[in-house]
PDB file of N, CA and C in Angstrom:
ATOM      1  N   UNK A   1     112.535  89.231 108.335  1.00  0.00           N
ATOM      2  CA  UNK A   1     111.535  89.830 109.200  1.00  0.00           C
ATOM      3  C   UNK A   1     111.970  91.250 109.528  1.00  0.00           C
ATOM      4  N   UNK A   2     110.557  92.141 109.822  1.00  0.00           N
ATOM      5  CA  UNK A   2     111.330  93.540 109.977  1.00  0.00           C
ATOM      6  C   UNK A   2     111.630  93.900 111.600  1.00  0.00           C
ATOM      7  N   UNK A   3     112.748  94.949 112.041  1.00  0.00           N
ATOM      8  CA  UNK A   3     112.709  95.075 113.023  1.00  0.00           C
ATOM      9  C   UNK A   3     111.729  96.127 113.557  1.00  0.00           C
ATOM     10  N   UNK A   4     111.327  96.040 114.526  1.00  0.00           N
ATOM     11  CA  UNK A   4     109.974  96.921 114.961  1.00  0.00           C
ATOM     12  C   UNK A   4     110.564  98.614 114.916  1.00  0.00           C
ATOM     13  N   UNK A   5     109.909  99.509 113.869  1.00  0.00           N
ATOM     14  CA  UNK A   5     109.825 100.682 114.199  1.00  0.00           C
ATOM     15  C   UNK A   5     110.213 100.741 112.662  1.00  0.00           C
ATOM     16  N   UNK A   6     110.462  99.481 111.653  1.00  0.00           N
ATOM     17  CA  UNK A   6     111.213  99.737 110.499  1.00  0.00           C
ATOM     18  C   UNK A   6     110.100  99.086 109.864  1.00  0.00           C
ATOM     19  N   UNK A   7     109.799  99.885 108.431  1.00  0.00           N
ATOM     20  CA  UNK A   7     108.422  99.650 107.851  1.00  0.00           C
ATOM     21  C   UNK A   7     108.903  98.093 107.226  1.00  0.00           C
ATOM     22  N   UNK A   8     107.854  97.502 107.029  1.00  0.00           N
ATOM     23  CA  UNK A   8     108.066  95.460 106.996  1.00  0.00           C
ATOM     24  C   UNK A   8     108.244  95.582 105.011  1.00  0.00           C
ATOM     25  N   UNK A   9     109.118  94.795 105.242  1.00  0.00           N
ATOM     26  CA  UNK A   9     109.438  94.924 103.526  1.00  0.00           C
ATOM     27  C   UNK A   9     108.336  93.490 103.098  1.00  0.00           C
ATOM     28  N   UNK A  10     107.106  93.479 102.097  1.00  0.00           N
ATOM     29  CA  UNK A  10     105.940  92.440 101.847  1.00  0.00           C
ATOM     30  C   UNK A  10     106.890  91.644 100.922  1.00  0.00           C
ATOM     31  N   UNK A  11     108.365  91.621 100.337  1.00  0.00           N
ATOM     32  CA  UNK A  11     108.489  90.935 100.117  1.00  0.00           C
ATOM     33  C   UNK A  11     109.479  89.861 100.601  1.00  0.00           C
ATOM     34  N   UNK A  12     109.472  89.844 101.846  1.00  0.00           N
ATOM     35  CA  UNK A  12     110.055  89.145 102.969  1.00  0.00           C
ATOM     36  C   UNK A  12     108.691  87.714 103.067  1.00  0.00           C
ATOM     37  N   UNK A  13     107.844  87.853 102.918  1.00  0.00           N
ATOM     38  CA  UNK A  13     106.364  87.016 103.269  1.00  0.00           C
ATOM     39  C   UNK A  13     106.862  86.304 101.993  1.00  0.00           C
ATOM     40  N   UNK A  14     106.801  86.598 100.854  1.00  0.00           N
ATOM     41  CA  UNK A  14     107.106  85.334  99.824  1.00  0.00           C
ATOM     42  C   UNK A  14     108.577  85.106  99.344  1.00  0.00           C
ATOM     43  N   UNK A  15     108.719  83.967  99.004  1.00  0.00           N
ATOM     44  CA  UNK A  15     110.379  83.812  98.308  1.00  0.00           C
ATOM     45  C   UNK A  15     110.228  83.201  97.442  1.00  0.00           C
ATOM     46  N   UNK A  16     111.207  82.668  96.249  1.00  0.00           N
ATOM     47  CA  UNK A  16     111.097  81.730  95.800  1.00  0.00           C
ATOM     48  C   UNK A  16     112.157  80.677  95.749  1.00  0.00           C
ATOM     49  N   UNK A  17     111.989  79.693  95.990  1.00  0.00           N
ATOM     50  CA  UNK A  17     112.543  78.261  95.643  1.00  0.00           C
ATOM     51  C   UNK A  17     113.212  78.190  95.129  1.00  0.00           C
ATOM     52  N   UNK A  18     114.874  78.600  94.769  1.00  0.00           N
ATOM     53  CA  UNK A  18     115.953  78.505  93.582  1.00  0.00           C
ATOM     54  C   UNK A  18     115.653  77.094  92.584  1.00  0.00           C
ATOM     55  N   UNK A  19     115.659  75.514  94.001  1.00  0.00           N
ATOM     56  CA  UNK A  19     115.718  74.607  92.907  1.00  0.00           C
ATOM     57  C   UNK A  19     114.443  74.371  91.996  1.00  0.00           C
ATOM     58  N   UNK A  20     113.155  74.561  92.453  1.00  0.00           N
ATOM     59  CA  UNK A  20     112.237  74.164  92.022  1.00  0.00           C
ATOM     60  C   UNK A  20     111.269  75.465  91.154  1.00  0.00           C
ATOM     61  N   UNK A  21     111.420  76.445  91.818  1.00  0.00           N
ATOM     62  CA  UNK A  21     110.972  77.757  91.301  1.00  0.00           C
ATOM     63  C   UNK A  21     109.203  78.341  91.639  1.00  0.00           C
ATOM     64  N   UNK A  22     108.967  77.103  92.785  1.00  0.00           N
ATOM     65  CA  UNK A  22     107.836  77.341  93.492  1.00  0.00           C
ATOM     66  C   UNK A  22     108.187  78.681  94.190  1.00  0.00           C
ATOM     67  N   UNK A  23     106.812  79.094  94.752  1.00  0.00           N
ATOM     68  CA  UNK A  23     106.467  80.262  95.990  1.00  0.00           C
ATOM     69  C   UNK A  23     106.348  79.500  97.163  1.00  0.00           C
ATOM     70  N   UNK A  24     107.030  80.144  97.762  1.00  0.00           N
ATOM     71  CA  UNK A  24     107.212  79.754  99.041  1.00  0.00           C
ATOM     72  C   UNK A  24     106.566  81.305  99.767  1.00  0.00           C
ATOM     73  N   UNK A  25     105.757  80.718 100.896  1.00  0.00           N
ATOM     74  CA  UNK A  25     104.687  81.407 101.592  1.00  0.00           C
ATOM     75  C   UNK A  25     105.611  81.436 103.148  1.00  0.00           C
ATOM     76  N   UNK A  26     105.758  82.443 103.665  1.00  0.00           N
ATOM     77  CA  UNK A  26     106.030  82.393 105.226  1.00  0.00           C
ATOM     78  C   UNK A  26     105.041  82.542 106.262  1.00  0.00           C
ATOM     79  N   UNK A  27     104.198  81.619 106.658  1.00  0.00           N
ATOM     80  CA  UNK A  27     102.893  82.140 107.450  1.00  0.00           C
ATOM     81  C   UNK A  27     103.353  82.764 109.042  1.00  0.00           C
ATOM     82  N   UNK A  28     104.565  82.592 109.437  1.00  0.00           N
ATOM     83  CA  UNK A  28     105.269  83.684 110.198  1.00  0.00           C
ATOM     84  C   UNK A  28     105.435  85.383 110.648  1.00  0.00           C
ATOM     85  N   UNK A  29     105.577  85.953 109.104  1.00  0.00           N
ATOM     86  CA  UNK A  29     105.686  86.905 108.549  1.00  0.00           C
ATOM     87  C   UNK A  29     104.340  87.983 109.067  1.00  0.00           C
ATOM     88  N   UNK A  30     104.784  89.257 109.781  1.00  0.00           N
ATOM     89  CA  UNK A  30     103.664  89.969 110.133  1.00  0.00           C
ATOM     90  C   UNK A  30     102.789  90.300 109.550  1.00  0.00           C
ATOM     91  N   UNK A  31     103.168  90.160 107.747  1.00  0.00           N
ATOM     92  CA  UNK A  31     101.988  90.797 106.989  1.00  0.00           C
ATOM     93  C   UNK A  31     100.911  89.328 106.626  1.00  0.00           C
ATOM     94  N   UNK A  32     101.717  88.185 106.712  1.00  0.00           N
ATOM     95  CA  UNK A  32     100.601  87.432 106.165  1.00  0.00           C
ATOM     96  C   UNK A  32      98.867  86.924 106.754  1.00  0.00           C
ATOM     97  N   UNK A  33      98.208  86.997 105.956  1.00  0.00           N
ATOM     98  CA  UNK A  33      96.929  86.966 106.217  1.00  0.00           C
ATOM     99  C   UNK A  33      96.521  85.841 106.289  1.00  0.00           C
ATOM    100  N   UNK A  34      96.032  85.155 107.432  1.00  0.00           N
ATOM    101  CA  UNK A  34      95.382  83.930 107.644  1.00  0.00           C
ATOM    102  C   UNK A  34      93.769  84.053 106.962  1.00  0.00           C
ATOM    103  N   UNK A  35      93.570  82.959 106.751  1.00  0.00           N
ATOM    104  CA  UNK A  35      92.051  82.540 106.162  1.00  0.00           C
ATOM    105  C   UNK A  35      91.011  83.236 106.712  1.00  0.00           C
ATOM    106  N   UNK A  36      91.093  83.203 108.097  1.00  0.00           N
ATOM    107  CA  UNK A  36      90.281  83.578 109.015  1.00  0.00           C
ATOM    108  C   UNK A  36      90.344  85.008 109.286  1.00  0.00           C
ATOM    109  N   UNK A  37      91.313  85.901 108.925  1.00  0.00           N
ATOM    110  CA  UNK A  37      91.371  87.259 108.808  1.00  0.00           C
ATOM    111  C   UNK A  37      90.716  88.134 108.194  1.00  0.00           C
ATOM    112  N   UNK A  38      89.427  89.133 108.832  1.00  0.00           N
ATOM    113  CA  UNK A  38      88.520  89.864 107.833  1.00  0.00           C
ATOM    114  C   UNK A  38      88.164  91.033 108.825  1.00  0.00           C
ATOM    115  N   UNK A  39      87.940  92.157 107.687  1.00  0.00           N
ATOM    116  CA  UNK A  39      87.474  92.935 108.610  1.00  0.00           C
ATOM    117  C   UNK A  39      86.911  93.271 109.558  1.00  0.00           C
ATOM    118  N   UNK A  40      85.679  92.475 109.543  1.00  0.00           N
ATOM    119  CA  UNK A  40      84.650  92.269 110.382  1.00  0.00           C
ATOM    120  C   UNK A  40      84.745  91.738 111.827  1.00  0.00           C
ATOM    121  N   UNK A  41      86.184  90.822 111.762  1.00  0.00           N
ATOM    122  CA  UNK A  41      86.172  89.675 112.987  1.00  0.00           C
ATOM    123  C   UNK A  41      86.848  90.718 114.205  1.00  0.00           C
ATOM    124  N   UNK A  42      86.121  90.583 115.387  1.00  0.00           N
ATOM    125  CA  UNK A  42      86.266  92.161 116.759  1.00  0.00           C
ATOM    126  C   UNK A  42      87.563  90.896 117.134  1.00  0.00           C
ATOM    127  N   UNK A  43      88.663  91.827 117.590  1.00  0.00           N
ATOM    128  CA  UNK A  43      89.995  91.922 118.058  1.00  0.00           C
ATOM    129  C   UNK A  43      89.315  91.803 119.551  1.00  0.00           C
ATOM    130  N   UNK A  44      89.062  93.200 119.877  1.00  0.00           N
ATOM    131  CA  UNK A  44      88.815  93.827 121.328  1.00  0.00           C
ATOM    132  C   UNK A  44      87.747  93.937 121.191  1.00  0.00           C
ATOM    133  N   UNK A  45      86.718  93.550 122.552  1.00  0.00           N
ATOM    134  CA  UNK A  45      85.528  94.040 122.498  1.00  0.00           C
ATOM    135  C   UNK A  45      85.051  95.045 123.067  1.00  0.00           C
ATOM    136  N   UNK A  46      86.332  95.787 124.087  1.00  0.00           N
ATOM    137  CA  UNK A  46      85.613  97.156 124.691  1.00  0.00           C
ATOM    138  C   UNK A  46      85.911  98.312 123.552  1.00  0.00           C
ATOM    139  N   UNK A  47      84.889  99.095 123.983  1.00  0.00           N
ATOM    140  CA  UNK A  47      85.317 100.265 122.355  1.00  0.00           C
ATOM    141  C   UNK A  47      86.006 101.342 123.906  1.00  0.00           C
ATOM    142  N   UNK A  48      87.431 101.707 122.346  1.00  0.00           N
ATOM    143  CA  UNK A  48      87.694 102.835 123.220  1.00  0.00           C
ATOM    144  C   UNK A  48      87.213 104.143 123.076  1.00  0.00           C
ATOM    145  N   UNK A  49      87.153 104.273 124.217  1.00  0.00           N
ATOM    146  CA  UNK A  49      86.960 105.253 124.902  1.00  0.00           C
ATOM    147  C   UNK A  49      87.419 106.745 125.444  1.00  0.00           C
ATOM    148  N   UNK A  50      88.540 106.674 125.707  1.00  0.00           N
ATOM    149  CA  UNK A  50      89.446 107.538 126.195  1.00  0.00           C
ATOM    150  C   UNK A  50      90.075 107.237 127.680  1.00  0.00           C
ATOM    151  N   UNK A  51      89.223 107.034 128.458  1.00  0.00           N
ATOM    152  CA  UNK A  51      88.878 106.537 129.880  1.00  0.00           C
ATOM    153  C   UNK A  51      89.244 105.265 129.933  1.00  0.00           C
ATOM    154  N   UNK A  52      89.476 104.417 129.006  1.00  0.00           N
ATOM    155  CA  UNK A  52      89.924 102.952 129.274  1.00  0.00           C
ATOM    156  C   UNK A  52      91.049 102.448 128.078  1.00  0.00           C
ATOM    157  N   UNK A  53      91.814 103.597 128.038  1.00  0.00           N
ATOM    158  CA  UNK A  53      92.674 103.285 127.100  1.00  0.00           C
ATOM    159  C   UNK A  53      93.818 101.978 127.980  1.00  0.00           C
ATOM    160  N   UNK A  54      94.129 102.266 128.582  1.00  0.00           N
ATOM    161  CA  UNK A  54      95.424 101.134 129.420  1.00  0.00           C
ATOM    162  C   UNK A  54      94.658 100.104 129.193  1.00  0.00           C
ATOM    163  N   UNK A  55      93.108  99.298 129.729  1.00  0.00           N
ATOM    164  CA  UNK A  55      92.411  98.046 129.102  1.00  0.00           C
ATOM    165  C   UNK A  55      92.680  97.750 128.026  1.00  0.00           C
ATOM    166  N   UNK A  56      92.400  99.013 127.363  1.00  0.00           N
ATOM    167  CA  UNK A  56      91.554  98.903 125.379  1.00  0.00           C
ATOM    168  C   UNK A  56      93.507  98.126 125.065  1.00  0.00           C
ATOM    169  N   UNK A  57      94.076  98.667 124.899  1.00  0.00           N
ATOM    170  CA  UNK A  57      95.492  98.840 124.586  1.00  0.00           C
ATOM    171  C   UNK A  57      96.286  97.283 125.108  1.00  0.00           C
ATOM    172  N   UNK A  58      96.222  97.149 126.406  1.00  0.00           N
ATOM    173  CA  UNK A  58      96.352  95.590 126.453  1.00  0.00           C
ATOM    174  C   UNK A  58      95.701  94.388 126.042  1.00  0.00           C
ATOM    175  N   UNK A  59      94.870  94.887 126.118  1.00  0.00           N
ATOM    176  CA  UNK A  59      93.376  93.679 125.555  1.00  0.00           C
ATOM    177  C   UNK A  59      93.986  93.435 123.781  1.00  0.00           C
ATOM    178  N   UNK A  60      93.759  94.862 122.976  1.00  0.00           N
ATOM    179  CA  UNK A  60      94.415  94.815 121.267  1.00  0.00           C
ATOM    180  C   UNK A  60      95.683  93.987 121.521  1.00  0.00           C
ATOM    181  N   UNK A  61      96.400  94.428 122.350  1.00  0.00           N
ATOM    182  CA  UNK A  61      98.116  93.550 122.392  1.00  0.00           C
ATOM    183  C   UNK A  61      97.905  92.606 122.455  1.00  0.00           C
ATOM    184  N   UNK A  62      97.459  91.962 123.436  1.00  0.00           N
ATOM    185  CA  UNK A  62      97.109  90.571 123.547  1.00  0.00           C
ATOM    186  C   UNK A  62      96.658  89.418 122.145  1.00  0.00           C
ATOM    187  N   UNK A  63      95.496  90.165 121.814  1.00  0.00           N
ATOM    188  CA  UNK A  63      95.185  89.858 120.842  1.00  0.00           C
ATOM    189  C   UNK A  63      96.018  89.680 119.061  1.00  0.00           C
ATOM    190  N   UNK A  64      96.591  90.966 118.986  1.00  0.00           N
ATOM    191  CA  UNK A  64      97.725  90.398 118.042  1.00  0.00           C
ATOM    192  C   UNK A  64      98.518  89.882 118.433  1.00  0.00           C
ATOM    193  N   UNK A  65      99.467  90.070 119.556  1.00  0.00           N
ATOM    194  CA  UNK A  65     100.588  89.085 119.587  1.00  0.00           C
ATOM    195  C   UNK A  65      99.885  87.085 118.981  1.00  0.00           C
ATOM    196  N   UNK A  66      98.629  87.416 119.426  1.00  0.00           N
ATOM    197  CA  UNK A  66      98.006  85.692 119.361  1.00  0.00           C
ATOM    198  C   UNK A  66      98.008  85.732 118.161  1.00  0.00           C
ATOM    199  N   UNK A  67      97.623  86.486 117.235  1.00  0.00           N
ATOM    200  CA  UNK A  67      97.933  86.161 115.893  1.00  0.00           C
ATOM    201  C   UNK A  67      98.896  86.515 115.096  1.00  0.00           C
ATOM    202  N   UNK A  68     100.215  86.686 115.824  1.00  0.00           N
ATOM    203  CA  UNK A  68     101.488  86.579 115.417  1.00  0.00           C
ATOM    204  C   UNK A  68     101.431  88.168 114.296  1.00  0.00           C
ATOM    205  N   UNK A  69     100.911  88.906 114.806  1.00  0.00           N
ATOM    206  CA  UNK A  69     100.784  90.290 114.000  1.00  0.00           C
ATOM    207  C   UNK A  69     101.953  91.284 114.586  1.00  0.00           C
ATOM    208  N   UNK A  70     102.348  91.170 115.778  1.00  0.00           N
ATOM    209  CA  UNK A  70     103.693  91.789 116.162  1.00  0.00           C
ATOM    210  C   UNK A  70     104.218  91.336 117.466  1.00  0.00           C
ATOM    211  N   UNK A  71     105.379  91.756 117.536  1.00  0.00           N
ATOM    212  CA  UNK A  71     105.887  90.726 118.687  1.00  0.00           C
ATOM    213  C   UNK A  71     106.046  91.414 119.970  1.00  0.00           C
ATOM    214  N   UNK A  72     106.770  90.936 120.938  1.00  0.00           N
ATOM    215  CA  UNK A  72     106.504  91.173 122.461  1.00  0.00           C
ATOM    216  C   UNK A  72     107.029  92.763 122.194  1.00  0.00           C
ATOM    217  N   UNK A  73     106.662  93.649 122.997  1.00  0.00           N
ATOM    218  CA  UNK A  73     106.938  94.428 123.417  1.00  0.00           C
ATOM    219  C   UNK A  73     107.773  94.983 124.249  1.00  0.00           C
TER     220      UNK A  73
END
């Protein structure tokens, strides 16, 4: 896993299996993409603004930490 401020190496998300020689998937891993992950789906629903950045900014945090996209702060 990468440490925060250090760009995430993508091949940390897959490994492979010495004995068997399967892929092994880390659904842990900040880069991996759940099913349910698409452009379209709203994170935050206030748009920022300028004026409500401290909301806009906790509200986004909130929201990734829930999907395991980066960790506590």
């Amino acid at each position: 896993m990468a440490v925060q401020g250090e760009k995430p190496n993508s091949d940390d998300a897959l490994k492979i299996d010495p004995g068997s020689g399967s892929i092994i998937i880390d659904p842990s891993h900040e880069l991996y993409l759940y099913p349910s992950d698409n452009p379209s789906h709203v994170l935050v629903n206030n748009l920022l603004d300028g004026r409500n950045y401290g909301h806009w900014r906790k509200a986004a945090e909130i929201a990734l930490i829930a999907k395991n996209k980066i960790g506590f702060v």
